[in-house]
PDB file of N, CA and C in Angstrom:
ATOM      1  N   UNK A   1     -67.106  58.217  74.360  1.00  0.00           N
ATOM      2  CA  UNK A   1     -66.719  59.539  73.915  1.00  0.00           C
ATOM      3  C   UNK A   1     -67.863  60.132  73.096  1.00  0.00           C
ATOM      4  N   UNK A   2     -68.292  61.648  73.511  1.00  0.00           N
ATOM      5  CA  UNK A   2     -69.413  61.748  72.664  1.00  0.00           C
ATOM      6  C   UNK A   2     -68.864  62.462  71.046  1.00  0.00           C
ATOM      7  N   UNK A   3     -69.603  62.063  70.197  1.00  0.00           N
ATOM      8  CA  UNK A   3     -69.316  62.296  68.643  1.00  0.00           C
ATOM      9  C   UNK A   3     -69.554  63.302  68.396  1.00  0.00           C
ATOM     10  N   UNK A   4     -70.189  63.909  68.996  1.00  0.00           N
ATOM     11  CA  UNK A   4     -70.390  65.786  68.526  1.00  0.00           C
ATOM     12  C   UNK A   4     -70.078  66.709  68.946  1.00  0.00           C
ATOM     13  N   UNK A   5     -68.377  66.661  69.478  1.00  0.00           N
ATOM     14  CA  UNK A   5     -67.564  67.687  70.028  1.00  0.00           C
ATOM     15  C   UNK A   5     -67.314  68.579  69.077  1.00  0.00           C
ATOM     16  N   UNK A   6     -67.563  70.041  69.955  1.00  0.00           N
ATOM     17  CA  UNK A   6     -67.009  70.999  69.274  1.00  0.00           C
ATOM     18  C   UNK A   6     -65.550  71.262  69.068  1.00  0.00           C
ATOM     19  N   UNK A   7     -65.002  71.987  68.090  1.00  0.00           N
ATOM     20  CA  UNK A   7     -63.466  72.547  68.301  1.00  0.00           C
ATOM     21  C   UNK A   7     -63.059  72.535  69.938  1.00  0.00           C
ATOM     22  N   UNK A   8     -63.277  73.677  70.041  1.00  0.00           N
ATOM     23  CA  UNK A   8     -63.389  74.039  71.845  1.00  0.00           C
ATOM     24  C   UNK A   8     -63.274  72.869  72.684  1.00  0.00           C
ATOM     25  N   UNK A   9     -64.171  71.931  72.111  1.00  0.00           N
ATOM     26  CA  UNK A   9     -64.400  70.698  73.148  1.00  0.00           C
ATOM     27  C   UNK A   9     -63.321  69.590  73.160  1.00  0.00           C
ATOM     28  N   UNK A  10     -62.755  69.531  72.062  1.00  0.00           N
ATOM     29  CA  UNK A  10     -62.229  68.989  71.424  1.00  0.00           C
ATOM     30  C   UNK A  10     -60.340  69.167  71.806  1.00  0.00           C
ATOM     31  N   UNK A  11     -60.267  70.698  71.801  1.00  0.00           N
ATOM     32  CA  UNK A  11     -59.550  71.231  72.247  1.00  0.00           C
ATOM     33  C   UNK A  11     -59.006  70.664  74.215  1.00  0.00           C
ATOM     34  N   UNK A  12     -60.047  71.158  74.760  1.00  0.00           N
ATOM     35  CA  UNK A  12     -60.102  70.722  76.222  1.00  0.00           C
ATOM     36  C   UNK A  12     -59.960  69.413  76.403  1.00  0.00           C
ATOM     37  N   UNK A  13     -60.934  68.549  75.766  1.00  0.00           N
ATOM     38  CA  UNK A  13     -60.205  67.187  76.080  1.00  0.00           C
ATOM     39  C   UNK A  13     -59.167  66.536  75.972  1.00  0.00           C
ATOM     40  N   UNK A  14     -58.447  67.011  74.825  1.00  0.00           N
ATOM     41  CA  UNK A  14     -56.964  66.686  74.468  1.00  0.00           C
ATOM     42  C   UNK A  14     -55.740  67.312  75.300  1.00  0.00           C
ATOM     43  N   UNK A  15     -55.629  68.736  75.741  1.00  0.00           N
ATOM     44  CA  UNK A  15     -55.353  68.978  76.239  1.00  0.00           C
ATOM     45  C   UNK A  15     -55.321  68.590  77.916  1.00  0.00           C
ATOM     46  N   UNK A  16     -56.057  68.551  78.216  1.00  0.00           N
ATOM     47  CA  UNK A  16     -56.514  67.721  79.863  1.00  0.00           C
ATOM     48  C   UNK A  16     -56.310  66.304  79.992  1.00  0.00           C
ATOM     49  N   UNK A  17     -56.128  65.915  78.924  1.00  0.00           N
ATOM     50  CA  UNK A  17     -55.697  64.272  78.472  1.00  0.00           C
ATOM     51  C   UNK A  17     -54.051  64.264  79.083  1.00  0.00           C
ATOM     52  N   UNK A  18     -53.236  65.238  77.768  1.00  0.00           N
ATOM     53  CA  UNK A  18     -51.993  65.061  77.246  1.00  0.00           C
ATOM     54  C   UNK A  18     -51.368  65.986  79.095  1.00  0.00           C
ATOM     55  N   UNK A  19     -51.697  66.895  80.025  1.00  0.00           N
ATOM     56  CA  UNK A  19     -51.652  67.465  80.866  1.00  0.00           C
ATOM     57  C   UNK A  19     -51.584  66.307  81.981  1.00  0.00           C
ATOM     58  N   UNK A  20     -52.879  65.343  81.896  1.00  0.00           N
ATOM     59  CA  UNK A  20     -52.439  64.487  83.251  1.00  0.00           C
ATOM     60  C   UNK A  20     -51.777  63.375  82.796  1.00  0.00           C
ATOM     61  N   UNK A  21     -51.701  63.039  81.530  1.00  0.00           N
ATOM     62  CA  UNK A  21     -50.374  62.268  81.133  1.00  0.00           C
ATOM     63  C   UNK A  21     -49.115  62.501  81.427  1.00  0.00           C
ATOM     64  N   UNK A  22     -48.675  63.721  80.885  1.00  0.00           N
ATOM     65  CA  UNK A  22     -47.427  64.507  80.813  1.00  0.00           C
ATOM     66  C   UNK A  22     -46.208  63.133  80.418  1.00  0.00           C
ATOM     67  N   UNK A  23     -46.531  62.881  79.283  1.00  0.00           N
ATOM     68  CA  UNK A  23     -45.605  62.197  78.430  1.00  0.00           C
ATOM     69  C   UNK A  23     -46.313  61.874  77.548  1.00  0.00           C
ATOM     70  N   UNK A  24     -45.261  61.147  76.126  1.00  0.00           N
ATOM     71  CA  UNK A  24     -45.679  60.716  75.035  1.00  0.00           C
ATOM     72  C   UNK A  24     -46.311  59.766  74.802  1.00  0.00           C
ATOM     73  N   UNK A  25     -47.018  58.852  74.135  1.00  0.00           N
ATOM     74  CA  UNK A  25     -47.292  57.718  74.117  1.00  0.00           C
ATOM     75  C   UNK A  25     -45.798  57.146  72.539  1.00  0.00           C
ATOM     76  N   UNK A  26     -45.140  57.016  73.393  1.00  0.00           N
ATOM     77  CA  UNK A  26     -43.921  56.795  71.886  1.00  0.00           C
ATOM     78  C   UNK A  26     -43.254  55.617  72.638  1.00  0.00           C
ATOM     79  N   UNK A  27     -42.523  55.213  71.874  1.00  0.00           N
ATOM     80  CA  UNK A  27     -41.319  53.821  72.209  1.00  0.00           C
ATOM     81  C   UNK A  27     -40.899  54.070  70.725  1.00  0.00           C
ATOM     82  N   UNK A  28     -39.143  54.262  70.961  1.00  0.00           N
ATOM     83  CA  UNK A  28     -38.622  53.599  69.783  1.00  0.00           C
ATOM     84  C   UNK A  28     -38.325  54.977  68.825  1.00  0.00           C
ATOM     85  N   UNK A  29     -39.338  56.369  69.254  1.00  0.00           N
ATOM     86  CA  UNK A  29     -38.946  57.151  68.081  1.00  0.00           C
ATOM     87  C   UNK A  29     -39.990  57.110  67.410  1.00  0.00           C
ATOM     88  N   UNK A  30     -41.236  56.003  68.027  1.00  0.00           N
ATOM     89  CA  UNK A  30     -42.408  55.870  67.440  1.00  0.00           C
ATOM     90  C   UNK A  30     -43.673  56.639  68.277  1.00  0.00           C
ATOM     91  N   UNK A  31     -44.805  57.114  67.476  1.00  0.00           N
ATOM     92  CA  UNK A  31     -45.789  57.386  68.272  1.00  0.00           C
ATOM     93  C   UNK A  31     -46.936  56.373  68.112  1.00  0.00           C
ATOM     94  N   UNK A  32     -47.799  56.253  69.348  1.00  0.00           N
ATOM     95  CA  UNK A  32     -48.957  55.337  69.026  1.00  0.00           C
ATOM     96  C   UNK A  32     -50.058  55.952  69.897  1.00  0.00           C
ATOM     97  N   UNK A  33     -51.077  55.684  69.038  1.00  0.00           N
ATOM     98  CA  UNK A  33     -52.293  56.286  69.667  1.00  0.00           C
ATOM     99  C   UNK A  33     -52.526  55.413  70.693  1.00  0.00           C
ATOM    100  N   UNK A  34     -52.462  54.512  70.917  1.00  0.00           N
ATOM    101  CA  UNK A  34     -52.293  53.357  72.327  1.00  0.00           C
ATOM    102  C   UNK A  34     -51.061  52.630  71.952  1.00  0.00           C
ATOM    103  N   UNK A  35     -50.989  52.959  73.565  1.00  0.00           N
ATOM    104  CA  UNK A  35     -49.357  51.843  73.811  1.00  0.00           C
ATOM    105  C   UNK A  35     -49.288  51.807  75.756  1.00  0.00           C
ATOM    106  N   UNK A  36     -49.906  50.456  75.595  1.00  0.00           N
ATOM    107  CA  UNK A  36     -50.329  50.410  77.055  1.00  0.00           C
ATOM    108  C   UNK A  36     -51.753  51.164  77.516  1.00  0.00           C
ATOM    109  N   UNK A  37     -51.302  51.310  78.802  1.00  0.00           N
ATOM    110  CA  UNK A  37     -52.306  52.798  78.790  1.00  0.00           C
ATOM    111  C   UNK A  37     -52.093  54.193  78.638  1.00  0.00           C
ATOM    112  N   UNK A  38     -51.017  54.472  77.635  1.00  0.00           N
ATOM    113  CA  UNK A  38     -50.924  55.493  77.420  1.00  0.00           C
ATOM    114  C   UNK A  38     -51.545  56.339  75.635  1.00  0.00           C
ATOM    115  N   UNK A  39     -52.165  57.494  76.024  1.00  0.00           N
ATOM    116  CA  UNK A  39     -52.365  57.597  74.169  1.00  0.00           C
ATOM    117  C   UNK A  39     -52.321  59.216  73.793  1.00  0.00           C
ATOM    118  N   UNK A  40     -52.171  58.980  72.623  1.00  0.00           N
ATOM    119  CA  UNK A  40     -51.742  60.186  71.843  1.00  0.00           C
ATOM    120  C   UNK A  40     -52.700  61.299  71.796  1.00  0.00           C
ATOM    121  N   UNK A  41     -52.301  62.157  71.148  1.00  0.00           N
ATOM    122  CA  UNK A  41     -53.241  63.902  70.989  1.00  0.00           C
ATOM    123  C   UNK A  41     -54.972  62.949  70.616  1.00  0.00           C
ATOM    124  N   UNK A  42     -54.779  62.504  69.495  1.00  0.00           N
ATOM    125  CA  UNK A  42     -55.706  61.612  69.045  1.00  0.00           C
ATOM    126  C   UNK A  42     -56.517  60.727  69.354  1.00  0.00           C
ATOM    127  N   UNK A  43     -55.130  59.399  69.612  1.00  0.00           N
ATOM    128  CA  UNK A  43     -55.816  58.641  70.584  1.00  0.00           C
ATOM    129  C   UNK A  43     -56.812  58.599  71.484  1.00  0.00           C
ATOM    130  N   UNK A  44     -56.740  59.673  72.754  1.00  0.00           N
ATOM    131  CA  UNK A  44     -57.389  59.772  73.824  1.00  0.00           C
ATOM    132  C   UNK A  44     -58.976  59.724  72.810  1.00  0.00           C
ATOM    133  N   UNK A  45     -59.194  60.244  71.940  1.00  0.00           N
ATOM    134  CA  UNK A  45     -61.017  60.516  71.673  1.00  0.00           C
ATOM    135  C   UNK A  45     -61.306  59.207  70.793  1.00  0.00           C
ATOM    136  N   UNK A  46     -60.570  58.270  70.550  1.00  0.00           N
ATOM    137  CA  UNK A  46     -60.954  57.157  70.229  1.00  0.00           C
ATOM    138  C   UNK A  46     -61.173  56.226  71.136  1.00  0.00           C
ATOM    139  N   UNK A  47     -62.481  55.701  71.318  1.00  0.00           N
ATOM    140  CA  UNK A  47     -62.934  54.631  72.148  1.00  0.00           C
ATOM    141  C   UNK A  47     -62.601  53.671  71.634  1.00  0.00           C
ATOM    142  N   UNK A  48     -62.809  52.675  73.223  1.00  0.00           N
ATOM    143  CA  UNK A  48     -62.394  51.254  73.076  1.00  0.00           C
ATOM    144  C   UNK A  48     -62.972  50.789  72.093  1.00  0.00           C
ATOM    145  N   UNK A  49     -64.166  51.006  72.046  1.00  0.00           N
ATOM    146  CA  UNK A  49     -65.173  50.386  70.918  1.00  0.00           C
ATOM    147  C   UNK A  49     -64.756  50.150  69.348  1.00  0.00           C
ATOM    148  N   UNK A  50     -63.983  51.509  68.998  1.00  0.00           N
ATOM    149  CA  UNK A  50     -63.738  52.039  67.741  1.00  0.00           C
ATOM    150  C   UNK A  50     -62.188  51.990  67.266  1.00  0.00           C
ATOM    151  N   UNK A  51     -61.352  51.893  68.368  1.00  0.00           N
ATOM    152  CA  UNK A  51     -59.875  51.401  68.545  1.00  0.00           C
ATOM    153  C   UNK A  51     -59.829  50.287  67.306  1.00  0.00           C
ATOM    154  N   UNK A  52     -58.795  50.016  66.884  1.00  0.00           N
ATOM    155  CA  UNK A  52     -57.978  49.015  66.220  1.00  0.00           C
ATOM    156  C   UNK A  52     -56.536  48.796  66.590  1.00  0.00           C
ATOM    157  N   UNK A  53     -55.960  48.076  66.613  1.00  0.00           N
ATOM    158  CA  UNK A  53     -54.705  48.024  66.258  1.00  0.00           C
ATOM    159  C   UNK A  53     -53.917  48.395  64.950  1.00  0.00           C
ATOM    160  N   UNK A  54     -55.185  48.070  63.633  1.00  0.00           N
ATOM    161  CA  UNK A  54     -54.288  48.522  62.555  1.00  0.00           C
ATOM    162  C   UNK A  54     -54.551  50.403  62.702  1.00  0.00           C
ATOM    163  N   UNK A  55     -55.051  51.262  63.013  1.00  0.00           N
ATOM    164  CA  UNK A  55     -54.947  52.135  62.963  1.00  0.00           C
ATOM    165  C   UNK A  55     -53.332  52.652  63.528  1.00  0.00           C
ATOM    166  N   UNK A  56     -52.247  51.986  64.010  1.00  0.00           N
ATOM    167  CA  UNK A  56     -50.955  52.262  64.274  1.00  0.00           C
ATOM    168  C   UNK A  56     -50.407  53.115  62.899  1.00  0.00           C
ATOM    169  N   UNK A  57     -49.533  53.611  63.137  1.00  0.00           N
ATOM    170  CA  UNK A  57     -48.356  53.466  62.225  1.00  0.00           C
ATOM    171  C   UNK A  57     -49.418  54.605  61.196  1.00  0.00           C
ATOM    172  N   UNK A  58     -50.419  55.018  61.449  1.00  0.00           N
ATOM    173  CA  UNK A  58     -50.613  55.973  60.110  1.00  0.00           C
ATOM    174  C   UNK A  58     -50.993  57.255  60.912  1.00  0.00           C
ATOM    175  N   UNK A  59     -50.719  58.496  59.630  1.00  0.00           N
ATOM    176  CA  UNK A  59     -50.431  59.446  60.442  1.00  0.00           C
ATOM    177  C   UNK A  59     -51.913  60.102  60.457  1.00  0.00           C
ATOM    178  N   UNK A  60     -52.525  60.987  61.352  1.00  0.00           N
ATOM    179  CA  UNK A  60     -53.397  61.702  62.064  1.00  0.00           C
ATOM    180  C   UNK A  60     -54.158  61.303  60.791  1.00  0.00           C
ATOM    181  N   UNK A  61     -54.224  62.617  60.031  1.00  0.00           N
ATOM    182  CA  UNK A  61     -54.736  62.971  58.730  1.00  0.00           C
ATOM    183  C   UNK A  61     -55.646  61.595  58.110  1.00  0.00           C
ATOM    184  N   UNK A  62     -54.360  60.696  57.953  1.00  0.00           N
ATOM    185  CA  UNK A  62     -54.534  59.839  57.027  1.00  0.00           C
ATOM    186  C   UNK A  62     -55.647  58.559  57.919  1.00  0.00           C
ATOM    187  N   UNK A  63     -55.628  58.316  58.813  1.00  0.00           N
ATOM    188  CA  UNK A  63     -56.730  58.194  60.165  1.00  0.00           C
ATOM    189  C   UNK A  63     -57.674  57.888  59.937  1.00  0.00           C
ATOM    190  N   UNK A  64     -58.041  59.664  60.113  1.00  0.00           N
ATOM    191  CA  UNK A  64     -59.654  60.277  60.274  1.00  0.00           C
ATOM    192  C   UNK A  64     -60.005  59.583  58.867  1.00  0.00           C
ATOM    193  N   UNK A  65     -59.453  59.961  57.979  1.00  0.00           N
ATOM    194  CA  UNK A  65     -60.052  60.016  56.804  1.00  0.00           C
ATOM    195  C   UNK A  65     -60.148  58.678  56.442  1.00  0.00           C
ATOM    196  N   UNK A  66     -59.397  57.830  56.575  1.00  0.00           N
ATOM    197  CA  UNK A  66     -59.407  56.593  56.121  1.00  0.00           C
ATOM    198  C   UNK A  66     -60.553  55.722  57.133  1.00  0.00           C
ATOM    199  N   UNK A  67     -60.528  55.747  58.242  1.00  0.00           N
ATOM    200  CA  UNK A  67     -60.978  54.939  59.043  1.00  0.00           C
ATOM    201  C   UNK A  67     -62.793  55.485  58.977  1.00  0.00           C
ATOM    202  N   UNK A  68     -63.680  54.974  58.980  1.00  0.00           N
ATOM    203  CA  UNK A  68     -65.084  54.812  58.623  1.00  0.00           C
ATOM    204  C   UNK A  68     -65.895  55.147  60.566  1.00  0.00           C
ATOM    205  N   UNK A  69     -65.066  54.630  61.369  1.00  0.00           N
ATOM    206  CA  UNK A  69     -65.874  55.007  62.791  1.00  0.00           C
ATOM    207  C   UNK A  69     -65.311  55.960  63.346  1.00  0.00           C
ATOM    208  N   UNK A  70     -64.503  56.750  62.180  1.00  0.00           N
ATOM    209  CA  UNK A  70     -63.712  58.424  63.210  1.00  0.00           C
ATOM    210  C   UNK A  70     -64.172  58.990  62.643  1.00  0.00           C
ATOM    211  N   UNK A  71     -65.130  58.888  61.394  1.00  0.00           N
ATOM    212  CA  UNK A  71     -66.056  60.375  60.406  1.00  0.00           C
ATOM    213  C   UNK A  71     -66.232  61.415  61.403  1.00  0.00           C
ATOM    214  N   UNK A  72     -66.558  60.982  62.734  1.00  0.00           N
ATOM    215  CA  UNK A  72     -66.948  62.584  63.467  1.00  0.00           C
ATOM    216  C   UNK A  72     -65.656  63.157  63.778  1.00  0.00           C
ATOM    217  N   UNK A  73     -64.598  62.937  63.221  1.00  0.00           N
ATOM    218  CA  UNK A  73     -63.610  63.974  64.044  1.00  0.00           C
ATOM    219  C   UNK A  73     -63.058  64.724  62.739  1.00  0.00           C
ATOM    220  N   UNK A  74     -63.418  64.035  61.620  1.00  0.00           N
ATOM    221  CA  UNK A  74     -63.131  64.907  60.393  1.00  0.00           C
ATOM    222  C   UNK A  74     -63.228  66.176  60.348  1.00  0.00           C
ATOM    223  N   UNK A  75     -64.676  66.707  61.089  1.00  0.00           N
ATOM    224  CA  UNK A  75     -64.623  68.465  60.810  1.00  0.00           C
ATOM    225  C   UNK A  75     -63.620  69.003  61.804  1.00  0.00           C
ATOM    226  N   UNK A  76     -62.617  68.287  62.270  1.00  0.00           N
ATOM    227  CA  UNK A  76     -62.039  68.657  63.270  1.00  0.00           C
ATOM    228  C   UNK A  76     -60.674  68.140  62.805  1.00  0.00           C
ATOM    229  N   UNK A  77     -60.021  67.754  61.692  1.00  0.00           N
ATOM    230  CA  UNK A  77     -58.811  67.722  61.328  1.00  0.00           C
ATOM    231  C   UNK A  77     -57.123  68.289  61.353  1.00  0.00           C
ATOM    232  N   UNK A  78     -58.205  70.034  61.434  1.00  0.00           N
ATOM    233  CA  UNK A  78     -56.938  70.335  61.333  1.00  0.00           C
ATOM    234  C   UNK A  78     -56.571  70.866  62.923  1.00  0.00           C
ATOM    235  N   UNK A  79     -56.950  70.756  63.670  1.00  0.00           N
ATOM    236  CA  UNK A  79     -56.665  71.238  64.834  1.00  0.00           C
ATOM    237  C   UNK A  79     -56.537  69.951  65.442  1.00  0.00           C
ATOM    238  N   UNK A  80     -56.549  68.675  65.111  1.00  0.00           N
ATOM    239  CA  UNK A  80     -56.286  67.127  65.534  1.00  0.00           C
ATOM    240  C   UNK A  80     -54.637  67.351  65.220  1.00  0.00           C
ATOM    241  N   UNK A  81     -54.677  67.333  63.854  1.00  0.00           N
ATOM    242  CA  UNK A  81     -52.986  67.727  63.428  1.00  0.00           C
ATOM    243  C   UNK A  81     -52.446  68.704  63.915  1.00  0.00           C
ATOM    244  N   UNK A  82     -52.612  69.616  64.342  1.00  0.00           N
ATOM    245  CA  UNK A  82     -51.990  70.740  65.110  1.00  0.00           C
ATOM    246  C   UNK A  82     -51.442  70.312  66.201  1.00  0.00           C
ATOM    247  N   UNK A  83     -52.499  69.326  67.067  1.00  0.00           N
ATOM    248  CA  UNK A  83     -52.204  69.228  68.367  1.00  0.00           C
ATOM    249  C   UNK A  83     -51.235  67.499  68.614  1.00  0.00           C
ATOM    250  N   UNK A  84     -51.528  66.735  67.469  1.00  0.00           N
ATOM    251  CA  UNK A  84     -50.897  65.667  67.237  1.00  0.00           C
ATOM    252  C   UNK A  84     -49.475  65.984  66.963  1.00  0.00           C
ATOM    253  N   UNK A  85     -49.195  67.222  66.486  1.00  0.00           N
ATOM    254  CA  UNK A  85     -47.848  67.731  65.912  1.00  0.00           C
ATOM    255  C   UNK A  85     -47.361  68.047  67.031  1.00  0.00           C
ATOM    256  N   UNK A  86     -48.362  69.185  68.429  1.00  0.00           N
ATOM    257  CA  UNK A  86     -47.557  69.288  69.874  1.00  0.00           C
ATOM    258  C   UNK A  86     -47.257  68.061  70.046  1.00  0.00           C
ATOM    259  N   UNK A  87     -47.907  66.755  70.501  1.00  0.00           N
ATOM    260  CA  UNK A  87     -47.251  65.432  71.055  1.00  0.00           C
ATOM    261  C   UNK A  87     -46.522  65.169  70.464  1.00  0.00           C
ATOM    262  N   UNK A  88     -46.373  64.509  69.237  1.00  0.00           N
ATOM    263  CA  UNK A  88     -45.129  64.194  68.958  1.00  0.00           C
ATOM    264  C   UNK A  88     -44.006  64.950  68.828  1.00  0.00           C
ATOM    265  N   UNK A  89     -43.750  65.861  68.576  1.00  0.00           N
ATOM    266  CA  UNK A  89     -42.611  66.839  68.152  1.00  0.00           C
ATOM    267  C   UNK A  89     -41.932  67.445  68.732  1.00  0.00           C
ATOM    268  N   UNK A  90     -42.759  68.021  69.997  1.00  0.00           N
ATOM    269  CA  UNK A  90     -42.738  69.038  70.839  1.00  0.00           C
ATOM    270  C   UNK A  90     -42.198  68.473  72.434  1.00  0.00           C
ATOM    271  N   UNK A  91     -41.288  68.597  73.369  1.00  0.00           N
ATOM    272  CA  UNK A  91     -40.812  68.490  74.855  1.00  0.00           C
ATOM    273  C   UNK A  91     -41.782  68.619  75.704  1.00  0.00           C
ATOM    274  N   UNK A  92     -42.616  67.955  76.245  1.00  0.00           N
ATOM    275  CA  UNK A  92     -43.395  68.154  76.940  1.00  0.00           C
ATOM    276  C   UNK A  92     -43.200  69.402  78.186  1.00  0.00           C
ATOM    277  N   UNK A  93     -42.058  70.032  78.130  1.00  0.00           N
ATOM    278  CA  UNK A  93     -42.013  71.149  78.643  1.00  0.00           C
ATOM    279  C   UNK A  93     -42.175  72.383  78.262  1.00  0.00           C
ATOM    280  N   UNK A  94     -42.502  71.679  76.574  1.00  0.00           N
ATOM    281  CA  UNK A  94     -43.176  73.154  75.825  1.00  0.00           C
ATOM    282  C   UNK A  94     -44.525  73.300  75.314  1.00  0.00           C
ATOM    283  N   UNK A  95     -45.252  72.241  75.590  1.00  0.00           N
ATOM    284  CA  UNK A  95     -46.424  71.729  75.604  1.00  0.00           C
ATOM    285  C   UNK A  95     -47.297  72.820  75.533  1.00  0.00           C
ATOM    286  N   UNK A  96     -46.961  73.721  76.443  1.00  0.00           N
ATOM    287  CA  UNK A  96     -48.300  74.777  77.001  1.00  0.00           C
ATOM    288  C   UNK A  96     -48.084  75.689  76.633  1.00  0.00           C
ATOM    289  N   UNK A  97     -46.725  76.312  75.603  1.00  0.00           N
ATOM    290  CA  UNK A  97     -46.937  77.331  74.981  1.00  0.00           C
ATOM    291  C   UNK A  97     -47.243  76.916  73.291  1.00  0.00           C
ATOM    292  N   UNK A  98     -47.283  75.740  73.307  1.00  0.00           N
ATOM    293  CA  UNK A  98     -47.923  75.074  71.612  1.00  0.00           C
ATOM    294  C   UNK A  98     -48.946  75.167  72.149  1.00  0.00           C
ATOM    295  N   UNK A  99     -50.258  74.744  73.511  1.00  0.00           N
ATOM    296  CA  UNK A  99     -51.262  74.907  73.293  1.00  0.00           C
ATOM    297  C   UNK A  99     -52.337  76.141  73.247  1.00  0.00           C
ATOM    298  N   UNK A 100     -51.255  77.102  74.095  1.00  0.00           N
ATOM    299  CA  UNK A 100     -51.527  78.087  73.762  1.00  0.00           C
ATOM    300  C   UNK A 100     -51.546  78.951  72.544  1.00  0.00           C
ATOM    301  N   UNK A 101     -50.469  78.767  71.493  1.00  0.00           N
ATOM    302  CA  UNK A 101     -50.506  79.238  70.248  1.00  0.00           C
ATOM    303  C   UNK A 101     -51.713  78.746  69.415  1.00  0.00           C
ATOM    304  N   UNK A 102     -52.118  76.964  69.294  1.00  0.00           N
ATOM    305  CA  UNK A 102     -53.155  76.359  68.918  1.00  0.00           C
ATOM    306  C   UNK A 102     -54.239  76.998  69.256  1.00  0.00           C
ATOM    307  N   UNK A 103     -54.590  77.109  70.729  1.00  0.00           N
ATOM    308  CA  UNK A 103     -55.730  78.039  71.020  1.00  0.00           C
ATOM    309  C   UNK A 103     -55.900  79.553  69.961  1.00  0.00           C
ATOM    310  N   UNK A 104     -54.787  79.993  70.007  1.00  0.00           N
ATOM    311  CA  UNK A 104     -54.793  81.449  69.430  1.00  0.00           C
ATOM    312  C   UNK A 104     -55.078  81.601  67.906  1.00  0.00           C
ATOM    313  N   UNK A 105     -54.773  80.577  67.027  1.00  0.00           N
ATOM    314  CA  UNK A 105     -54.783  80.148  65.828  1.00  0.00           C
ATOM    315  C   UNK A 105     -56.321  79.829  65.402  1.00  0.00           C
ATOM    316  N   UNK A 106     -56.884  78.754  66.394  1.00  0.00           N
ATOM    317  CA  UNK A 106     -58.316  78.456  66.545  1.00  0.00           C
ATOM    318  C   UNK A 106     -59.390  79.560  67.123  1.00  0.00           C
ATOM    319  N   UNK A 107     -58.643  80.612  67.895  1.00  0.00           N
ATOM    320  CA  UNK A 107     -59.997  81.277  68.409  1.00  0.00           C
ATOM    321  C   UNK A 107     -60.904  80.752  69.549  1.00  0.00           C
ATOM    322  N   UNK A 108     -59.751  79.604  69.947  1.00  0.00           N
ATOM    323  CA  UNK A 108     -60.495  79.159  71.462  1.00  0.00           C
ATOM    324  C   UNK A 108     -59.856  79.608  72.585  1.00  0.00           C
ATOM    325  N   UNK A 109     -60.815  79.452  73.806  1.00  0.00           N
ATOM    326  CA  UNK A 109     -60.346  79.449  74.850  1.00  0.00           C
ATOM    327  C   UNK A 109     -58.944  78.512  75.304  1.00  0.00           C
ATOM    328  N   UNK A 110     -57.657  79.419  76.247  1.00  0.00           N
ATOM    329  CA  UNK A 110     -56.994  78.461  76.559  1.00  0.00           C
ATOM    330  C   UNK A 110     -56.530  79.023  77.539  1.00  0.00           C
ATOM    331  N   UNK A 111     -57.006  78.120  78.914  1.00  0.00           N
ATOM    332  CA  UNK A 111     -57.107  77.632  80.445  1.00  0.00           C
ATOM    333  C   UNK A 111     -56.073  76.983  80.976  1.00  0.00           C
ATOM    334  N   UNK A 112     -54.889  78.416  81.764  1.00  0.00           N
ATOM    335  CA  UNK A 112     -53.835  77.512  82.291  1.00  0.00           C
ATOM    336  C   UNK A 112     -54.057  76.591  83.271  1.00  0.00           C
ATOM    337  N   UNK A 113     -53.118  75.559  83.492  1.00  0.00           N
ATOM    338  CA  UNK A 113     -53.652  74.665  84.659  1.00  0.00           C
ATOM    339  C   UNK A 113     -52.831  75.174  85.854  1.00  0.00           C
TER     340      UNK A 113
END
């Protein structure tokens, strides 16, 4: 994954992620940035390399900031949480009008499929 995604970029990959997924990465009422091969808003831009297991169980925010090999997604926080808030929260049948609002909020481009 390259480390110097823009918003925009950042934006598209998650989106195009969570699109050919089209489900949660959850069990239980829980979300996980990996669970199987499936992963979260987040998840997806964390490489194998940089993955943990203890990174479970904590929320977006608390992540980036805590974890020492996600520093590059820090300038990119709050639109991580924005879009971490569509996956978990949100029906995947409403997916595309949260990413569209996100887009609109951010000032990015947003590309129906």
């Amino acid at each position: 994954m390259k480390k110097d995604m823009s918003k925009q970029e950042i934006f598209d990959t998650v989106v195009t992620h969570l699109r050919k997924q089209n489900t949660q990465s959850g069990k239980g009422g829980n979300c996980f940035y990996r669970l199987g091969e499936l992963k979260c808003a987040v998840g997806c831009l964390i490489s194998d390399e940089d993955y943990s297991p203890d990174m479970e169980m904590n929320a977006a925010n608390d992540l980036i900031l805590s974890f020492a090999k996600l520093k590059h997604l820090r300038p990119h926080i709050d639109i991580l949480d924005d879009l971490q808030k569509i996956h978990d929260n949100a029906a995947v049948s409403h997916w595309e009008s949260q990413f569209r609002l996100t887009a609109k909020v951010f000032g990015l481009e947003y590309v129906r499929p």
